[in-house]
PDB file of N, CA and C in Angstrom:
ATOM      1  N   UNK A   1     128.429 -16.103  67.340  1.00  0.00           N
ATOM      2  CA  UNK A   1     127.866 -15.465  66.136  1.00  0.00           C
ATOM      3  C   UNK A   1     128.977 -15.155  65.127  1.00  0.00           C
ATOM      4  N   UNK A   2     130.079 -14.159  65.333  1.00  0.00           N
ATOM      5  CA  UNK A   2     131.018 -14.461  64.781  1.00  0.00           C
ATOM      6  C   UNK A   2     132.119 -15.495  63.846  1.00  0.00           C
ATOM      7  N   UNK A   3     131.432 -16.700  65.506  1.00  0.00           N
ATOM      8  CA  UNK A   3     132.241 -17.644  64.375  1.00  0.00           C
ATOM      9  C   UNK A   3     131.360 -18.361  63.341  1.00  0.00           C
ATOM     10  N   UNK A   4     130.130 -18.139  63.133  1.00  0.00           N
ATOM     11  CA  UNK A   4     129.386 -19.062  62.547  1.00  0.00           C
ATOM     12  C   UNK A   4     129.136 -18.021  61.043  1.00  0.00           C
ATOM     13  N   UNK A   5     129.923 -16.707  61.498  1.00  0.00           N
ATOM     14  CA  UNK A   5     130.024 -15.894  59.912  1.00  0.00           C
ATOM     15  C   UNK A   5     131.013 -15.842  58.859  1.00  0.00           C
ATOM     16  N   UNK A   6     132.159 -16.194  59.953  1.00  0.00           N
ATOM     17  CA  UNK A   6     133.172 -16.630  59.634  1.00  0.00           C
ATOM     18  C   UNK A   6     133.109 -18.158  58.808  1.00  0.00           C
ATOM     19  N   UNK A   7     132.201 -19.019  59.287  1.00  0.00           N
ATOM     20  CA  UNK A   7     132.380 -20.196  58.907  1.00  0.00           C
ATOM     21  C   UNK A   7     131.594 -20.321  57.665  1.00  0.00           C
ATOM     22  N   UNK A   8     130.815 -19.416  57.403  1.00  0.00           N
ATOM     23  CA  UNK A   8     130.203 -19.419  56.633  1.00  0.00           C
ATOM     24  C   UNK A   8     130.745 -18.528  55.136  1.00  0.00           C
ATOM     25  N   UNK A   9     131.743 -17.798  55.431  1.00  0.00           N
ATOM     26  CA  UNK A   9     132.602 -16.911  54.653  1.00  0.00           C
ATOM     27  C   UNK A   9     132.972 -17.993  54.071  1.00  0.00           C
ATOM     28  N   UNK A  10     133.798 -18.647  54.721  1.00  0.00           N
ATOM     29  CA  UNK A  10     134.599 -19.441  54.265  1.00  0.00           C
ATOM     30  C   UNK A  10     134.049 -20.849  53.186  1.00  0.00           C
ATOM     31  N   UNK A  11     133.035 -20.915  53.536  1.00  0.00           N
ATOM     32  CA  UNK A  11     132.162 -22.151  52.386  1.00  0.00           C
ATOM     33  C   UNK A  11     131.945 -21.274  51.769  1.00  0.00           C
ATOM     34  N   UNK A  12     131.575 -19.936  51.424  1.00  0.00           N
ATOM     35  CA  UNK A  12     131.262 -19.040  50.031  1.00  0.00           C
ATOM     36  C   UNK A  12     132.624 -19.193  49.389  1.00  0.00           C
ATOM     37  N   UNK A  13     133.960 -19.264  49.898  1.00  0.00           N
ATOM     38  CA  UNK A  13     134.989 -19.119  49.724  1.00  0.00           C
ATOM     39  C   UNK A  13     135.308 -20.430  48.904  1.00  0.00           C
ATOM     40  N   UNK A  14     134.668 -21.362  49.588  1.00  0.00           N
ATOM     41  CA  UNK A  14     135.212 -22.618  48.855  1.00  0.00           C
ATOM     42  C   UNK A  14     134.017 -22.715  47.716  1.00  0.00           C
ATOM     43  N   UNK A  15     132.924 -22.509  48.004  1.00  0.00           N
ATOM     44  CA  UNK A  15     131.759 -22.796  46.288  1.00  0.00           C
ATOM     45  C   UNK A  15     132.105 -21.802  45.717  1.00  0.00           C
ATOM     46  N   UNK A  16     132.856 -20.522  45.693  1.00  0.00           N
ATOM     47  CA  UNK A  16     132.811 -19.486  44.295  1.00  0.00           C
ATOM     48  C   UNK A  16     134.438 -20.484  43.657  1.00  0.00           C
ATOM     49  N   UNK A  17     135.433 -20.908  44.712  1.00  0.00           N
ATOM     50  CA  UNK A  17     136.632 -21.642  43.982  1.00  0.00           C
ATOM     51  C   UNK A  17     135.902 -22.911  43.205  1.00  0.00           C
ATOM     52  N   UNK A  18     135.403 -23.720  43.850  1.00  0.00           N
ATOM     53  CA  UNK A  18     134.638 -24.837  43.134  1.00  0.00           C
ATOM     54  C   UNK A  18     133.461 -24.657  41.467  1.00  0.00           C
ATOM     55  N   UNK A  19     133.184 -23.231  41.631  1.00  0.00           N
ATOM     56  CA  UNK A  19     132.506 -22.246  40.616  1.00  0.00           C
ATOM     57  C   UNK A  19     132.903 -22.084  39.495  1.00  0.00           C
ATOM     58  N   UNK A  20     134.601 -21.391  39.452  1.00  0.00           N
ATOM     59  CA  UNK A  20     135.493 -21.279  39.122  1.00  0.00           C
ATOM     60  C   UNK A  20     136.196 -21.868  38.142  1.00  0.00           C
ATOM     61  N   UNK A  21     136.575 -23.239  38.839  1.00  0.00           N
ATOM     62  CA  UNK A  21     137.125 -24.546  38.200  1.00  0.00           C
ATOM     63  C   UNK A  21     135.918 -24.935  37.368  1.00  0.00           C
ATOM     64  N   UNK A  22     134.855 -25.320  37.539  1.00  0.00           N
ATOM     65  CA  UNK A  22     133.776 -25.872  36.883  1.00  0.00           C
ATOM     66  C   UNK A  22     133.824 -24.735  35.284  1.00  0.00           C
ATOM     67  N   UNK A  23     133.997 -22.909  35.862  1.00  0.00           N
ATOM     68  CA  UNK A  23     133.703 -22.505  34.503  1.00  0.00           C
ATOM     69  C   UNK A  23     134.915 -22.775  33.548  1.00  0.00           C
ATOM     70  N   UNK A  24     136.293 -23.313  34.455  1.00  0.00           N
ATOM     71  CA  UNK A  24     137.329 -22.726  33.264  1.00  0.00           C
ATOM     72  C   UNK A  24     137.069 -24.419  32.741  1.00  0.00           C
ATOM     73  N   UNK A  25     136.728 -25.445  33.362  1.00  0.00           N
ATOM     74  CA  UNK A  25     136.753 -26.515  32.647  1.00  0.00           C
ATOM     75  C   UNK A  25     136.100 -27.014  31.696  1.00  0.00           C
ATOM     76  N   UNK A  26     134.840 -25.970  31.871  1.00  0.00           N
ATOM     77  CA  UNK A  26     133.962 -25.854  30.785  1.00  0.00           C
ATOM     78  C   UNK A  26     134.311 -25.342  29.663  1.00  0.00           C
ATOM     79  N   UNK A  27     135.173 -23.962  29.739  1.00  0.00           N
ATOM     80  CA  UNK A  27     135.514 -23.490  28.621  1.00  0.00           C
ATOM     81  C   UNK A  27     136.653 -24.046  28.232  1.00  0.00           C
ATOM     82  N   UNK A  28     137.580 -24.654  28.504  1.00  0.00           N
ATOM     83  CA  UNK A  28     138.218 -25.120  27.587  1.00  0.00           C
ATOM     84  C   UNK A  28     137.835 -26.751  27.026  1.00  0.00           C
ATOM     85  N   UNK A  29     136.520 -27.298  28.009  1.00  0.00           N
ATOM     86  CA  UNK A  29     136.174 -28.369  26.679  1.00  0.00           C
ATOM     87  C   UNK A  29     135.958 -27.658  25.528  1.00  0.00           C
ATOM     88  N   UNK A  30     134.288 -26.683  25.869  1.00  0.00           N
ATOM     89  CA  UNK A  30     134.090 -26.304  24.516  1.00  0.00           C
ATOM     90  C   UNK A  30     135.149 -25.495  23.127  1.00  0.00           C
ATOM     91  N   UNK A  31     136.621 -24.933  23.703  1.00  0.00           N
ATOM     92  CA  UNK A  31     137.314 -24.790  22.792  1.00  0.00           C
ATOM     93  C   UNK A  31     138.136 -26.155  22.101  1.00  0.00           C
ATOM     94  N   UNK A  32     138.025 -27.351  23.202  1.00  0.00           N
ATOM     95  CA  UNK A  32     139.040 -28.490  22.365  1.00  0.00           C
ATOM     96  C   UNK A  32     137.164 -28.931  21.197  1.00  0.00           C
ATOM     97  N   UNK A  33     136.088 -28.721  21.552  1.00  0.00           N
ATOM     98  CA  UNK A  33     135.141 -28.993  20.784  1.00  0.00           C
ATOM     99  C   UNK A  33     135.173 -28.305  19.529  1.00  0.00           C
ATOM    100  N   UNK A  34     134.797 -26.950  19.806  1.00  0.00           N
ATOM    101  CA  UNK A  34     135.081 -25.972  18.532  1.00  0.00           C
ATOM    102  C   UNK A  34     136.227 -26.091  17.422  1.00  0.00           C
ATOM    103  N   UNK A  35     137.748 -26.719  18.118  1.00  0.00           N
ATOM    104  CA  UNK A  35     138.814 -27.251  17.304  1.00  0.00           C
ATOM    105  C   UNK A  35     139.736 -28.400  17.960  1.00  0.00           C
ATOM    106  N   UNK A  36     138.935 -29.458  17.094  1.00  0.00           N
ATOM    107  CA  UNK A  36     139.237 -30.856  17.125  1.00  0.00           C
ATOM    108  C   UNK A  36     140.439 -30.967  16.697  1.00  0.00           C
ATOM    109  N   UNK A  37     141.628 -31.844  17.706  1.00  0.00           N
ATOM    110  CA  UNK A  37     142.755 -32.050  16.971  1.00  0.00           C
ATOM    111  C   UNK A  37     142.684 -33.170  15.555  1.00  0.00           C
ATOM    112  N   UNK A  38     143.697 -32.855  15.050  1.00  0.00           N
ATOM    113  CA  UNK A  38     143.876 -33.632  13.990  1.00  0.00           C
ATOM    114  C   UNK A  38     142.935 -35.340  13.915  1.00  0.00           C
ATOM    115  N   UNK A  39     143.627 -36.016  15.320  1.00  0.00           N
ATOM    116  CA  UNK A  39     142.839 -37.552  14.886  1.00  0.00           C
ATOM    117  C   UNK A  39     141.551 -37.827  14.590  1.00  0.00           C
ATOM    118  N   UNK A  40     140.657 -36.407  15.806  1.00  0.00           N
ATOM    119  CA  UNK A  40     139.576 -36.226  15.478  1.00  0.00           C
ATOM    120  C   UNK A  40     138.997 -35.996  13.704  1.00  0.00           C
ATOM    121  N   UNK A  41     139.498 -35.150  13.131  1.00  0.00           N
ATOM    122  CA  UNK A  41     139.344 -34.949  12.087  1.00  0.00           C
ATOM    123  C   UNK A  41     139.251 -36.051  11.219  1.00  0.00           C
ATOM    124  N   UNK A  42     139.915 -37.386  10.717  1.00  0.00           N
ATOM    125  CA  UNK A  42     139.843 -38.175  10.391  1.00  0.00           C
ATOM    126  C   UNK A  42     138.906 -39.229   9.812  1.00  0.00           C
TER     127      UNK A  42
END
């Protein structure tokens, strides 16, 4: 029982890191969106 709480800690552990990455990668598309470098501009 233990170990199957443990094992299960540990996949919460890995989908809130996987969570994580997904939000910061999100937010910094939408800031390269909000300000397009230069070539974009063009």
């Amino acid at each position: 029982m233990a170990m199957r709480v443990k094992n299960h800690a540990e996949q919460l552990e890995k989908y809130n890191l996987r969570c994580k990455i997904e939000l910061t990668s999100l937010k910094n598309h939408s800031i390269r969106r909000r300000s397009p470098p230069d070539s974009e501009i063009q």
